[in-house]
C-alpha atoms as a PDB file:
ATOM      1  CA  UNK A   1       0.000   0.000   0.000  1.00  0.00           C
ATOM      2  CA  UNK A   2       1.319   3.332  -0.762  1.00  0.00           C
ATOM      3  CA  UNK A   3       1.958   5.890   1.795  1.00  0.00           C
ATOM      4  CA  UNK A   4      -0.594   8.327   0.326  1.00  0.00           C
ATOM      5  CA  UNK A   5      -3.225   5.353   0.633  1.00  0.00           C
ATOM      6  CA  UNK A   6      -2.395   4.948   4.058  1.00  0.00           C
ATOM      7  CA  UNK A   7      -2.831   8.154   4.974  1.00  0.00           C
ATOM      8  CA  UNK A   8      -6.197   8.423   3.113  1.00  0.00           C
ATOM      9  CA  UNK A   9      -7.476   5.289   5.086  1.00  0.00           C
ATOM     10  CA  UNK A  10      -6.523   6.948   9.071  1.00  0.00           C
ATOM     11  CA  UNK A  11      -7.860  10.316   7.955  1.00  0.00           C
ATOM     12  CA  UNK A  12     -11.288   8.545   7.098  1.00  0.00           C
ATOM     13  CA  UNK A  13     -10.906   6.192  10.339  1.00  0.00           C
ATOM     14  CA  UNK A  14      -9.730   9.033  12.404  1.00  0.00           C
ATOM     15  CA  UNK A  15     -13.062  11.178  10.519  1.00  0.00           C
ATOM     16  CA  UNK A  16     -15.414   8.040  11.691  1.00  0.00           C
ATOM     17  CA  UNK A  17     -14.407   8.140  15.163  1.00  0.00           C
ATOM     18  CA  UNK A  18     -15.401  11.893  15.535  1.00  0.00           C
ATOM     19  CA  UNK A  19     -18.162  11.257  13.751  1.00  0.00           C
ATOM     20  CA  UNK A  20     -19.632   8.321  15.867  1.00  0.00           C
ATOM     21  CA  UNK A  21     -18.632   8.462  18.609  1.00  0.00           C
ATOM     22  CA  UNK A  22     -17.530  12.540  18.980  1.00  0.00           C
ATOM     23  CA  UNK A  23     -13.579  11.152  20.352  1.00  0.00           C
ATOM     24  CA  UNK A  24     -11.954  13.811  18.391  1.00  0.00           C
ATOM     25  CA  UNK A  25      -8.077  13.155  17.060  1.00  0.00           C
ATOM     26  CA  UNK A  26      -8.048  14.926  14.027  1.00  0.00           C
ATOM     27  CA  UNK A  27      -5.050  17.387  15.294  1.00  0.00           C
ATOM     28  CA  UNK A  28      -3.020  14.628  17.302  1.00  0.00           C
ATOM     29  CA  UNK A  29       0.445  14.713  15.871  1.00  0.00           C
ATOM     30  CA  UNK A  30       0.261  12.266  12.333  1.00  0.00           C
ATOM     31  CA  UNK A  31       3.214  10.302  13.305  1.00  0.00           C
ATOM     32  CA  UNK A  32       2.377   9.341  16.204  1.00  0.00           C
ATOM     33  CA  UNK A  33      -1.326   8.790  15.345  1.00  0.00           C
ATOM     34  CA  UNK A  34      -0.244   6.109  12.881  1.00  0.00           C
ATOM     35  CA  UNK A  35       1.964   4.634  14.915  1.00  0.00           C
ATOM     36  CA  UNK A  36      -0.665   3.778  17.460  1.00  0.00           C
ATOM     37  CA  UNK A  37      -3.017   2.893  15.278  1.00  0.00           C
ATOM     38  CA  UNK A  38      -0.399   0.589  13.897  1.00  0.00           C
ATOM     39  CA  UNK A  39      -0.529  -0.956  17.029  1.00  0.00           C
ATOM     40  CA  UNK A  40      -4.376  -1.033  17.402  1.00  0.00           C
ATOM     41  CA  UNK A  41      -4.628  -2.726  13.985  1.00  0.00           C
ATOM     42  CA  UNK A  42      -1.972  -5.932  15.502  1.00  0.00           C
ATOM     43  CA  UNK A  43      -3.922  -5.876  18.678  1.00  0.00           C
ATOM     44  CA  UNK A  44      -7.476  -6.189  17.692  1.00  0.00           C
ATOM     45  CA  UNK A  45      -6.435  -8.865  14.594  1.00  0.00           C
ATOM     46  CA  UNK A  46      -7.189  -6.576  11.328  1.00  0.00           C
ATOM     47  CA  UNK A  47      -5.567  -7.039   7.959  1.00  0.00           C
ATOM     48  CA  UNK A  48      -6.475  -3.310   6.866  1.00  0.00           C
ATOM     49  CA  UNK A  49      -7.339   0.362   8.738  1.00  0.00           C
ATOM     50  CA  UNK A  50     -10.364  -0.034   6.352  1.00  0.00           C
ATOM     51  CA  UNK A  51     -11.213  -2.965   8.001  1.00  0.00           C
ATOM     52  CA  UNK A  52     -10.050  -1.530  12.030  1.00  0.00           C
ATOM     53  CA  UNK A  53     -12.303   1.566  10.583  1.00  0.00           C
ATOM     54  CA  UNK A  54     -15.652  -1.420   9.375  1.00  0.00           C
ATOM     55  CA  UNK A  55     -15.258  -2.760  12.752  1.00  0.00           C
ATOM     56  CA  UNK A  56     -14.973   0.565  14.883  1.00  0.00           C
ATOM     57  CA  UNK A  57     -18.324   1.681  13.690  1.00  0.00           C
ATOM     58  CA  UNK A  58     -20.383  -1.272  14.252  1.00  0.00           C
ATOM     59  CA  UNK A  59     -18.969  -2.610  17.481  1.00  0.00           C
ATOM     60  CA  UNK A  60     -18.073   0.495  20.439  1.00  0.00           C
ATOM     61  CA  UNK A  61     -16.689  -2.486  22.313  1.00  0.00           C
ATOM     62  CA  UNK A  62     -13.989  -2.500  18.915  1.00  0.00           C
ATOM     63  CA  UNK A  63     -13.568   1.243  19.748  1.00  0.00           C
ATOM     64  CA  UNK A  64     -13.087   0.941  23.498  1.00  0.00           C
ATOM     65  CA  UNK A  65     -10.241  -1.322  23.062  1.00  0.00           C
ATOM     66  CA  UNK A  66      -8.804   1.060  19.969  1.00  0.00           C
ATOM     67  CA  UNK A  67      -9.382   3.959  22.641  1.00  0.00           C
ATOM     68  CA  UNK A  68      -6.399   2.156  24.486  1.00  0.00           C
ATOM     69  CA  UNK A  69      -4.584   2.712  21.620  1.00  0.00           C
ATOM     70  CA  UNK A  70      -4.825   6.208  20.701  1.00  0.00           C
ATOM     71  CA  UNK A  71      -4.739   7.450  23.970  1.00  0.00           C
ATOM     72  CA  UNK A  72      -1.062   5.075  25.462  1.00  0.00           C
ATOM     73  CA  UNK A  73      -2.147   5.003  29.152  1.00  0.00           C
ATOM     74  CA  UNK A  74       0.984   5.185  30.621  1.00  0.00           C
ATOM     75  CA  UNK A  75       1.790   7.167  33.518  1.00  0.00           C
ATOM     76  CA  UNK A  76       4.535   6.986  36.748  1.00  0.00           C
ATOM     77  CA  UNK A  77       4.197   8.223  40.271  1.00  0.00           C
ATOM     78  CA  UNK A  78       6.299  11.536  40.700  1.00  0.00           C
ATOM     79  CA  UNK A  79       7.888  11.335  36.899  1.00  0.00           C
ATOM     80  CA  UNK A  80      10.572  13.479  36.841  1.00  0.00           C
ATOM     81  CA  UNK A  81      10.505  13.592  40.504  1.00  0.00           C
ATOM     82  CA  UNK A  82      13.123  16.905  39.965  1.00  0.00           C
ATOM     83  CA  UNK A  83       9.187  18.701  38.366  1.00  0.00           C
ATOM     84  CA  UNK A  84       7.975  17.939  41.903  1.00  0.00           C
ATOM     85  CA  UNK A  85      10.635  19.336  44.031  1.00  0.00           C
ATOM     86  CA  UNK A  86      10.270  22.097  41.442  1.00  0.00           C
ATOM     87  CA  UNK A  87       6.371  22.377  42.556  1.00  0.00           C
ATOM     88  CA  UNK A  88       7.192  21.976  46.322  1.00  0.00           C
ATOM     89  CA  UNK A  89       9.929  24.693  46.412  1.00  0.00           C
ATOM     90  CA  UNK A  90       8.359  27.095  43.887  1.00  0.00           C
ATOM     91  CA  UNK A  91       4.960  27.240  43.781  1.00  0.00           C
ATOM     92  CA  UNK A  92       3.322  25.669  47.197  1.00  0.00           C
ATOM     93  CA  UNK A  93       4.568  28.560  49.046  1.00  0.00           C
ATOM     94  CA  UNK A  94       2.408  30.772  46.769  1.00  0.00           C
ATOM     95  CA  UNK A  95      -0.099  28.480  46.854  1.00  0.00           C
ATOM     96  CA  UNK A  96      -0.327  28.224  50.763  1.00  0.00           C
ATOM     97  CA  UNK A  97      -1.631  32.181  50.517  1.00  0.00           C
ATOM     98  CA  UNK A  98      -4.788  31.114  49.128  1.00  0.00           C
ATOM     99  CA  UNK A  99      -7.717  30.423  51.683  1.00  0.00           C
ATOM    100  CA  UNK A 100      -8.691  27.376  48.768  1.00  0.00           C
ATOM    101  CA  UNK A 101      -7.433  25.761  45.832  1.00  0.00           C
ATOM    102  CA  UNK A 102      -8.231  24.026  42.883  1.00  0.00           C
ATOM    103  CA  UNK A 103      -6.043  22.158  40.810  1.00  0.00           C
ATOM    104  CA  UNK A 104      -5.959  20.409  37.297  1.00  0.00           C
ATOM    105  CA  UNK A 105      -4.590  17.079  36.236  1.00  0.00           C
ATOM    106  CA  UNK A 106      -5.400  17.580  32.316  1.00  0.00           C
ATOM    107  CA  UNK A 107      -5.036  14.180  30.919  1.00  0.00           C
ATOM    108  CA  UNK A 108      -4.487  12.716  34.137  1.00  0.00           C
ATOM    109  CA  UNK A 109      -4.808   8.604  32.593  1.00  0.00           C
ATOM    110  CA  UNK A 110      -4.603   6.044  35.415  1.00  0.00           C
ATOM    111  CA  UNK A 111      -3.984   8.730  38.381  1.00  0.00           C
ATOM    112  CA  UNK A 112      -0.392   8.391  39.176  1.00  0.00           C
ATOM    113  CA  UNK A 113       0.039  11.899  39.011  1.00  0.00           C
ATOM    114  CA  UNK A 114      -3.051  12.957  40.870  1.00  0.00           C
ATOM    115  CA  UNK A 115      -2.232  11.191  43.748  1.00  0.00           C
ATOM    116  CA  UNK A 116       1.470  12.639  43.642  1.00  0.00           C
ATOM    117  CA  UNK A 117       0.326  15.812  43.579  1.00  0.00           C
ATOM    118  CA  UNK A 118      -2.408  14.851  46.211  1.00  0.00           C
ATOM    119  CA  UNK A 119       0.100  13.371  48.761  1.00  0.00           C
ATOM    120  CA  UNK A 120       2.809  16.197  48.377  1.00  0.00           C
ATOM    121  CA  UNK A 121      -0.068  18.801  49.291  1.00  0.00           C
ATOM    122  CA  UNK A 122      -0.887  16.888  51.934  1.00  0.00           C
ATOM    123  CA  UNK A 123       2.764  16.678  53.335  1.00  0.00           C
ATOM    124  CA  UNK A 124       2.753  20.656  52.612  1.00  0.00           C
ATOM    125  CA  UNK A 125      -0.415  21.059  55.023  1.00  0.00           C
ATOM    126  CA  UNK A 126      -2.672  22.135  51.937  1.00  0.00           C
ATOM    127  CA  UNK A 127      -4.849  18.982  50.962  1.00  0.00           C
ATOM    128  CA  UNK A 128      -7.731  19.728  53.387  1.00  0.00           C
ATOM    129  CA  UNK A 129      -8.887  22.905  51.574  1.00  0.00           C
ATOM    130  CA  UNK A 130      -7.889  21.755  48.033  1.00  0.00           C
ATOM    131  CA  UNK A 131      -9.630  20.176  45.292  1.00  0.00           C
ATOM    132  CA  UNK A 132      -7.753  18.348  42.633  1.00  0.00           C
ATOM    133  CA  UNK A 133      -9.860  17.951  39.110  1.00  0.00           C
ATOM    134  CA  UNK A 134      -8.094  14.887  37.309  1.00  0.00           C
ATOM    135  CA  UNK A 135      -9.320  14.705  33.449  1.00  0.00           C
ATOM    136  CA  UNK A 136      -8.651  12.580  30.652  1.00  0.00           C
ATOM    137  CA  UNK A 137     -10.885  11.310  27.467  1.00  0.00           C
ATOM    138  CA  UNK A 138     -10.210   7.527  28.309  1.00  0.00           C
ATOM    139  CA  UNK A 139     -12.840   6.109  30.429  1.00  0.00           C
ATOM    140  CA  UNK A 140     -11.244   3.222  31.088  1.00  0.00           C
ATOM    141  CA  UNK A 141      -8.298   4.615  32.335  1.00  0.00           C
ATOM    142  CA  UNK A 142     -10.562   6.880  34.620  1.00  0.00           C
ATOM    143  CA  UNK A 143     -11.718   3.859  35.919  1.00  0.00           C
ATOM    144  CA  UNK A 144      -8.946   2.587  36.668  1.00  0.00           C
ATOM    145  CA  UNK A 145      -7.734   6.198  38.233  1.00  0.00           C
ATOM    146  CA  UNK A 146     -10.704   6.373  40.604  1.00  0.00           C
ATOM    147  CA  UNK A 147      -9.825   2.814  42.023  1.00  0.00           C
ATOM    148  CA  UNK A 148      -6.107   4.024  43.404  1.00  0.00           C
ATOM    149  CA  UNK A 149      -4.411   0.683  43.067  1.00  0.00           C
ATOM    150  CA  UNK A 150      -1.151   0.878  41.462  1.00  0.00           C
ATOM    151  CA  UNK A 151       1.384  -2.773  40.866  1.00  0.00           C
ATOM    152  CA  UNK A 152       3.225  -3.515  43.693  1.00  0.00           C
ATOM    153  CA  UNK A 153       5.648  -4.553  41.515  1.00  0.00           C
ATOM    154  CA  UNK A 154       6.249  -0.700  40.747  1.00  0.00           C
ATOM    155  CA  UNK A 155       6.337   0.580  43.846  1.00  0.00           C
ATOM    156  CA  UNK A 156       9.872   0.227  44.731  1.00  0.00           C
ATOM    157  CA  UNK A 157      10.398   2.944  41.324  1.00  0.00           C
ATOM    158  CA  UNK A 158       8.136   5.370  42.726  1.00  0.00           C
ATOM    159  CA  UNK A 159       9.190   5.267  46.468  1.00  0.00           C
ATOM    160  CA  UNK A 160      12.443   6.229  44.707  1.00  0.00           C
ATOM    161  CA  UNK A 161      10.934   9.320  42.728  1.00  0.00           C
ATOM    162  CA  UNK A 162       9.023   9.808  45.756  1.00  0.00           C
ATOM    163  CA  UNK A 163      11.870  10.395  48.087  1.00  0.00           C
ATOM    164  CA  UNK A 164      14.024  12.636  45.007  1.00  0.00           C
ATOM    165  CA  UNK A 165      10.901  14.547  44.475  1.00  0.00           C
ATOM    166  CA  UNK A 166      11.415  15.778  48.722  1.00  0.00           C
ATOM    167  CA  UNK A 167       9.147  13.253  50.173  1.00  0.00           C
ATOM    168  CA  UNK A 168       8.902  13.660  53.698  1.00  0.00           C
ATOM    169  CA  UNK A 169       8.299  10.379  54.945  1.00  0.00           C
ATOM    170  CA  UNK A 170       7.991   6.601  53.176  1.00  0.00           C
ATOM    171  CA  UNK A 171       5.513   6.649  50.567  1.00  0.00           C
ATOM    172  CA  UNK A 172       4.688   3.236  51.969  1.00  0.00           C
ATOM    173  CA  UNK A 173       2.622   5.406  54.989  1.00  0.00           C
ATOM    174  CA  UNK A 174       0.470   5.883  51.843  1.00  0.00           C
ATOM    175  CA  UNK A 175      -0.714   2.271  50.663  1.00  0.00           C
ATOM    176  CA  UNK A 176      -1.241  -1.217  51.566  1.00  0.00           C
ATOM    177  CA  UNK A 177      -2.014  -4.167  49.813  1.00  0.00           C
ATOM    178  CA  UNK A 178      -4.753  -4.920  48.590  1.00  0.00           C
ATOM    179  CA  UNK A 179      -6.624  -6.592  45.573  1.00  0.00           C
ATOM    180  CA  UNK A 180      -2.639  -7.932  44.165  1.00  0.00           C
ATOM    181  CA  UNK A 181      -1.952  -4.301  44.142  1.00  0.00           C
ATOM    182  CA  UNK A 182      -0.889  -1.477  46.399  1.00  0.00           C
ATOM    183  CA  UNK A 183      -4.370   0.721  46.944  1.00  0.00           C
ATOM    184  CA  UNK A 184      -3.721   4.249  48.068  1.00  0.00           C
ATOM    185  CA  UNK A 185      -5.260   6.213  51.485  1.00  0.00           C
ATOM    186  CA  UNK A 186      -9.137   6.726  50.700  1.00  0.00           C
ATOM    187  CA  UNK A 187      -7.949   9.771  52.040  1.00  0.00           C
ATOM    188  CA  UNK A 188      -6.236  11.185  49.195  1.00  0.00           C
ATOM    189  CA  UNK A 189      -9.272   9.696  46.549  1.00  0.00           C
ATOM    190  CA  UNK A 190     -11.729  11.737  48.536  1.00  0.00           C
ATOM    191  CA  UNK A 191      -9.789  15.362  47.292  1.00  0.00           C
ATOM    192  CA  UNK A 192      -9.598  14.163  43.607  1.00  0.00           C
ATOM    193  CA  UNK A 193     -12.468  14.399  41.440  1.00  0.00           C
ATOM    194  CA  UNK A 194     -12.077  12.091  38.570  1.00  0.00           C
ATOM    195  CA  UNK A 195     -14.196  13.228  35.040  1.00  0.00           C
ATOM    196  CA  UNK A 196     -14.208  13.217  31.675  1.00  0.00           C
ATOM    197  CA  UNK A 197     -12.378  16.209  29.691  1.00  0.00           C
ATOM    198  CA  UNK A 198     -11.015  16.289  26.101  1.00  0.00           C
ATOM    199  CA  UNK A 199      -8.712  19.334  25.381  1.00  0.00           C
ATOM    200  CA  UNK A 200      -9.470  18.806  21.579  1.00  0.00           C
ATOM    201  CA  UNK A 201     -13.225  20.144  22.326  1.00  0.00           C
ATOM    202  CA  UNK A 202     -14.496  20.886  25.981  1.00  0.00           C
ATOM    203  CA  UNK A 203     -14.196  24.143  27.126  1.00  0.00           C
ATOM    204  CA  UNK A 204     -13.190  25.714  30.582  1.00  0.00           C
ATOM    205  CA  UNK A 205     -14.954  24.381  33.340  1.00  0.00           C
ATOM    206  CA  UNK A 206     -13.632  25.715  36.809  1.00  0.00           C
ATOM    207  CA  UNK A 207     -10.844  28.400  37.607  1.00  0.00           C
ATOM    208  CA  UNK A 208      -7.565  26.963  39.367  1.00  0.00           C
ATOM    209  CA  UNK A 209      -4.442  28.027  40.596  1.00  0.00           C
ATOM    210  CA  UNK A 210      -2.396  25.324  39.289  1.00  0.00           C
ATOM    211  CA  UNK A 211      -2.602  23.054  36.376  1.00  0.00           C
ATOM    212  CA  UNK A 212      -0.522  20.233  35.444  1.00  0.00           C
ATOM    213  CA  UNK A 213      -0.471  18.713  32.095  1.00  0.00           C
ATOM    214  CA  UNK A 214       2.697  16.495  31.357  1.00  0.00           C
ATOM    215  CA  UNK A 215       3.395  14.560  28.229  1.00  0.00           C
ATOM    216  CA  UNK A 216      -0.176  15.081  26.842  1.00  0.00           C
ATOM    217  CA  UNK A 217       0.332  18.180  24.819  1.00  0.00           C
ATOM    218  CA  UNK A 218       3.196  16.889  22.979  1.00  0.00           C
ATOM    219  CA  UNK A 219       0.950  14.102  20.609  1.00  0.00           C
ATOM    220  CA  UNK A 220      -0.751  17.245  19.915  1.00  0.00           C
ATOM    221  CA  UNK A 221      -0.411  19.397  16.024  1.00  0.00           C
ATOM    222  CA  UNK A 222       0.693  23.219  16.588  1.00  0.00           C
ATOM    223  CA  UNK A 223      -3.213  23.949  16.196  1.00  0.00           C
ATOM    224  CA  UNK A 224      -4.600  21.689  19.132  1.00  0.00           C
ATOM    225  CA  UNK A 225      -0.992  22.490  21.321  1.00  0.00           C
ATOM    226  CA  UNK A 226      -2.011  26.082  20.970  1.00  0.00           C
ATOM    227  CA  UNK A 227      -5.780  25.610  21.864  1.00  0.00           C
ATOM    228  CA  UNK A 228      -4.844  23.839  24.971  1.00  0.00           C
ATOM    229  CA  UNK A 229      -2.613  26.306  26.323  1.00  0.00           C
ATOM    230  CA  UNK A 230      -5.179  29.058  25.778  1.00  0.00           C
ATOM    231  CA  UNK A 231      -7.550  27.184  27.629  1.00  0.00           C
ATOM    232  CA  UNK A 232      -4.927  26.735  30.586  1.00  0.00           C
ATOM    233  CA  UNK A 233      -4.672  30.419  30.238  1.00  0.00           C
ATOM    234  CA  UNK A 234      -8.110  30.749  30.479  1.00  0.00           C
ATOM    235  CA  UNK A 235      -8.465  28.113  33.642  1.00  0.00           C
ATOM    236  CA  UNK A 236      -5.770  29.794  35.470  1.00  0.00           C
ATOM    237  CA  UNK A 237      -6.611  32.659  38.063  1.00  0.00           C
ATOM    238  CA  UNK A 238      -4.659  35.526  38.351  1.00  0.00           C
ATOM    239  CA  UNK A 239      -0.729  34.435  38.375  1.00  0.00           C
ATOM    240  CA  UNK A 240      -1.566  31.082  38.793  1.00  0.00           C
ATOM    241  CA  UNK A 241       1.079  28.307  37.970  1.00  0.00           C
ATOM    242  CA  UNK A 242       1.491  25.471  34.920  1.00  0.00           C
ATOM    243  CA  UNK A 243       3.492  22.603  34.155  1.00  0.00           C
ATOM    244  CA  UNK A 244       3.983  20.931  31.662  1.00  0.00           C
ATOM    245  CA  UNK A 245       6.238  17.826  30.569  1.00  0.00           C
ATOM    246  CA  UNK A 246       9.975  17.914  29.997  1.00  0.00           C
ATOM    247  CA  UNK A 247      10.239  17.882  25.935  1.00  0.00           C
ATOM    248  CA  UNK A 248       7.212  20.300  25.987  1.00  0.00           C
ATOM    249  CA  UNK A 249       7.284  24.237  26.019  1.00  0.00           C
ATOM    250  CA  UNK A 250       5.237  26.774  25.559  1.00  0.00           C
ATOM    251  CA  UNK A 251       7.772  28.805  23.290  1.00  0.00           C
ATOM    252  CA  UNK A 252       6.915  29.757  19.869  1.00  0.00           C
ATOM    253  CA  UNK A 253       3.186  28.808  20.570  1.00  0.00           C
ATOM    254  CA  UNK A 254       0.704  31.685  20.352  1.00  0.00           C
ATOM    255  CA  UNK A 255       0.481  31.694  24.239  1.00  0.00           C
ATOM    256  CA  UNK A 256       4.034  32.023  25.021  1.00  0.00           C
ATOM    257  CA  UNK A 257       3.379  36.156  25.717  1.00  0.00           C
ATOM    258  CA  UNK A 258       1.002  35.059  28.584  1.00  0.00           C
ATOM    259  CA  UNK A 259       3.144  32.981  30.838  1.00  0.00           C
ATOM    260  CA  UNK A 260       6.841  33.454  32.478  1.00  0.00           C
ATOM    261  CA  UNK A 261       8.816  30.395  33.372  1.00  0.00           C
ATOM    262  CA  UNK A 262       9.081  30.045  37.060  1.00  0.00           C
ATOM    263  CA  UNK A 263      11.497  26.812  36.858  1.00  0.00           C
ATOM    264  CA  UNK A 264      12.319  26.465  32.667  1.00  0.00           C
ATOM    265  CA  UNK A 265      13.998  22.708  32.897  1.00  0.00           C
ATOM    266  CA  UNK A 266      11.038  21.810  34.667  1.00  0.00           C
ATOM    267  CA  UNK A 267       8.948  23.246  32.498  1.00  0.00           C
ATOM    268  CA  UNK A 268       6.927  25.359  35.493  1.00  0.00           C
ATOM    269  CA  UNK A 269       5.355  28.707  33.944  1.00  0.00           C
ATOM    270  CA  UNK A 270       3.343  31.685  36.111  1.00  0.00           C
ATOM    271  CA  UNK A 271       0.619  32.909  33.865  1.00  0.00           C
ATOM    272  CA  UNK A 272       1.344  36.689  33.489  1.00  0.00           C
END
């Protein structure tokens, strides 16, 4: 099949999935949309994207499992734990001035970074009058978020990010096992509101002092990078802090006028 064909068949596949089932990719970045749709094709047993594309509109169960796909839910507790000494040093003290807070995990996936984010407030005294709004488009992933069990077997690589991100005590005082996996303090689950959010097409919902989107924004086309950072511009109060993933940046976008970087290798930015 020729390249141009190729292309022809994930435009109309990517097309039918708006279309149906309103999942919009049409400005995720084209290499790695055929790459992972590469993928989907091996997984789910098709010979052609025509044939992924026959399936995906007459069976959502097809799309659910493509969804897996498209959307790579991966995630890490305290990834680059270096962002969230960056976030404990920089922007909690300006955070602790506010009388209550709302933050944003934009494509949050399976929740490792929401409940990072919601045990390093609570070390810093500030989970009790914050709310953390954790989005992403995949509801299984959400699912799997709102549960807060992680493998055990990846626990000893996230007590380590844990404790080079500035934990303050063992992030074992956080879990215990349960259901063949390490389930998180009910505590911390009761501050995060899991929902449903696509940056490609949902507006603003809430204003928040602090949003972090990591490693989302860079599957993303100029156009749809430059629509989500307007609406984190939009989200954010007055000075209020982003972040954003370590090969992403917010210069030469149309939005790079409204924020200064706070911590630049970290990729932390103060909306001006």
């Amino acid at each position: 099949m020729q390249l141009k064909d190729a292309d022809i068949e994930i435009k109309l596949l990517i097309d039918a999935i708006y279309l149906k089932y309103n999942y919009d990719f049409r400005d995720y970045s084209k290499a790695s949309q055929k790459r992972r749709i590469e993928q989907g094709i091996t997984a789910l047993k098709c010979q052609t994207i025509s044939e992924l594309q026959s399936q995906v509109l007459h069976d959502p169960a097809v799309f659910t499992q493509l969804l897996q796909y498209l959307t790579i839910p991966v995630s890490e507790m305290f990834r680059d734990p270096s962002y969230f000494l960056s976030v404990r040093e920089q922007v909690v003290p300006v955070l602790k001035t506010y009388p209550s807070l709302k933050i944003w995990v934009a494509g949050c996936s399976t929740g490792e970074e929401a409940y990072s984010l919601a045990i390093l407030l609570h070390e810093e005294g500030l989970l009790e009058r914050s709310i953390i709004y954790a989005t992403d488009i995949n509801p299984v992933s959400l699912e799997k978020a709102k549960k807060g069990v992680f493998p055990l077997e990846r626990m000893a690589l996230y007590a380590d990010n844990y404790q080079a991100a500035g934990g303050k005590l063992s992030l074992e005082h956080y879990y215990t096992g349960a259901y063949g996996g390490a389930l998180f303090d009910k505590g911390l689950a009761e501050k995060i509101t899991f929902s449903d959010h696509s940056l490609a097409t949902d507006s603003v919902f809430s204003e928040t002092h602090f949003i972090s989107c990591r490693n989302v924004v860079i599957y993303f086309n100029k156009a749809l990078q430059g629509r989500a950072y307007h609406l984190f511009n939009e989200s954010l109060c007055r000075r209020g802090f982003l972040g954003l993933g370590h090969k992403e940046s917010l210069d030469f976008s149309t939005c790079s006028h409204l924020f200064e970087a706070v911590v630049k290798k970290d990729r932390l930015f103060r909306k001006l």
